[in-house]
Protein backbone atom coordinates (compact mmCIF):
# COMPACT_ATOMS: atom_id res chain seq x y z
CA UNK A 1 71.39 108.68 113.68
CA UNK A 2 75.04 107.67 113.71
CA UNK A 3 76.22 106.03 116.78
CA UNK A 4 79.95 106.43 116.27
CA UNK A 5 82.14 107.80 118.91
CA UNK A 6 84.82 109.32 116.79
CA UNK A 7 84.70 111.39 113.66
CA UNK A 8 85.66 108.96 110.40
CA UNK A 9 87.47 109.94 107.51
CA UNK A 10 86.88 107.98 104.24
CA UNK A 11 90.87 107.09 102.63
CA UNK A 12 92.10 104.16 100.57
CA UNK A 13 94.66 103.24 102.33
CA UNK A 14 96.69 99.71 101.21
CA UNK A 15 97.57 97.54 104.79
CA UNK A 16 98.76 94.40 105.24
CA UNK A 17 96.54 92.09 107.88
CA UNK A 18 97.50 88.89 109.75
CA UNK A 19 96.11 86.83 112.60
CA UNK A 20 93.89 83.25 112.28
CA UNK A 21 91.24 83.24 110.39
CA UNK A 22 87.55 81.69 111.21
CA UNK A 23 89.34 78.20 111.17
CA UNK A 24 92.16 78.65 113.03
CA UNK A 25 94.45 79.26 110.12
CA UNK A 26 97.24 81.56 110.10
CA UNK A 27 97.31 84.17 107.33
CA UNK A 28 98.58 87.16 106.14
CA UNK A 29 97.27 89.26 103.34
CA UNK A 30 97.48 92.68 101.58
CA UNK A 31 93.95 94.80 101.97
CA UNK A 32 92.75 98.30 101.40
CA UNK A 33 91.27 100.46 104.48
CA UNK A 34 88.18 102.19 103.01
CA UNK A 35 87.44 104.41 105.92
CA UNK A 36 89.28 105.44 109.77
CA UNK A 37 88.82 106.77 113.26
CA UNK A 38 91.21 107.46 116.02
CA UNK A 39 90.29 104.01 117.13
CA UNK A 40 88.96 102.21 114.55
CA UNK A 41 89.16 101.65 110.57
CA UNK A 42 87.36 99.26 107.90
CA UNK A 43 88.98 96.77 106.15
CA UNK A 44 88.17 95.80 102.69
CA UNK A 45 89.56 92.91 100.62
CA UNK A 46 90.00 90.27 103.07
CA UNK A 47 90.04 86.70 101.41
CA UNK A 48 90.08 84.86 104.44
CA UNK A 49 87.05 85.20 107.14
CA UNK A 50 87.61 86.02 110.35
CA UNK A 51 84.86 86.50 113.20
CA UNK A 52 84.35 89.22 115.55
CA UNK A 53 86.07 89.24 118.92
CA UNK A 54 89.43 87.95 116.77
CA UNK A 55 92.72 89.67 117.29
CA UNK A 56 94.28 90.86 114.12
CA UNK A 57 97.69 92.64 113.73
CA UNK A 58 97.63 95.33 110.81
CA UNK A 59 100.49 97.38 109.24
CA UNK A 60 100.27 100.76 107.43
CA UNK A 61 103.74 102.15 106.45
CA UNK A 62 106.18 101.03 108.81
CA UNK A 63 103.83 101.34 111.31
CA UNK A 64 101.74 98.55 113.39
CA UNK A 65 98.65 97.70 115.80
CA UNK A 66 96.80 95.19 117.05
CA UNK A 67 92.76 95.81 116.48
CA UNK A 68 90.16 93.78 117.87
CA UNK A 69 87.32 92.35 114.59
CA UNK A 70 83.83 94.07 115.60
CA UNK A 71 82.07 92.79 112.71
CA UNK A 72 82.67 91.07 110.03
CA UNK A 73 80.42 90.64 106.55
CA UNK A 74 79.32 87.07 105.96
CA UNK A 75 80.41 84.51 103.19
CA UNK A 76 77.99 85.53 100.06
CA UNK A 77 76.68 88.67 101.05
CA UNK A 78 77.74 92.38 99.71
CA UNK A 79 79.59 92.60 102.49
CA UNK A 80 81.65 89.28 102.18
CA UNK A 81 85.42 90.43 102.53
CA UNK A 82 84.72 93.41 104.61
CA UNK A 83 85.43 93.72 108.42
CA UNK A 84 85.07 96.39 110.90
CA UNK A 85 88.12 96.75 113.26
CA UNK A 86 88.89 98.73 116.84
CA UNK A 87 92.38 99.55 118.23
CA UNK A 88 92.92 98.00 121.56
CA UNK A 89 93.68 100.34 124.10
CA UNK A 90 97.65 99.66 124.33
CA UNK A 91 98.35 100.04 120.96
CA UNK A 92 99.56 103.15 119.58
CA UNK A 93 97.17 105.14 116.75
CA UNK A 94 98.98 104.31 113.57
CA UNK A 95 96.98 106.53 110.70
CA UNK A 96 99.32 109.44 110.49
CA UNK A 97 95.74 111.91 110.00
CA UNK A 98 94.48 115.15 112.19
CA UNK A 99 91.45 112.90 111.22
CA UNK A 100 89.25 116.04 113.08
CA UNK A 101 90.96 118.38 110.55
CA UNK A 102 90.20 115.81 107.31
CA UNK A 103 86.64 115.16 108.89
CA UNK A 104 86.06 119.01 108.57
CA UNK A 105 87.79 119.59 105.18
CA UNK A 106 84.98 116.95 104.28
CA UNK A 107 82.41 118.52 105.89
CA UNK A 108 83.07 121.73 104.18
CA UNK A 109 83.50 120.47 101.00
């Protein structure tokens, strides 16, 4: 059963990421969303690893958000470079998507 909250769209979308990575470091990076939500997305790509609970700023278009990390894949596995982010509250939605009309095109097709 999924436990998601919002519908999710898959999209390959190219972002650019920056915060401080697991060891405190600065960076900034392009990535590639693989899939969204109103208040969420997943981030593919990432060279640097960053835990969950980690603030990250992330730009698509001229557009920009801070999301909080939820998870993140660990060093060596399939999922290594992979994170799962969440939009803080206060931040404004920046996937320009009717992501309940995509979620039914998909559906449908």
């Amino acid at each position: 059963m999924d436990r998601r909250r919002n519908p999710r769209v898959t999209a390959l979308l190219p972002v650019r990421v920056w915060g401080m990575d697991a060891y405190a470091l600065p960076f900034m990076q392009s990535a590639m969303v693989r899939n969204i939500s109103s208040n969420g997305a997943v981030i593919q790509g990432l060279s640097r690893l960053v835990r969950p609970g980690e603030i990250l700023e992330v730009q698509f278009d001229d557009e920009k958000a801070q999301f909080r990390v939820v998870w993140a894949g660990e060093f060596g596995s399939r999922r290594e470079g992979i994170i799962g982010i969440e939009r803080l509250n206060s931040e404004p939605n920046i996937w320009d998507l009717n992501l309940c009309h995509c979620s039914q095109l998909v559906a449908e097709g």
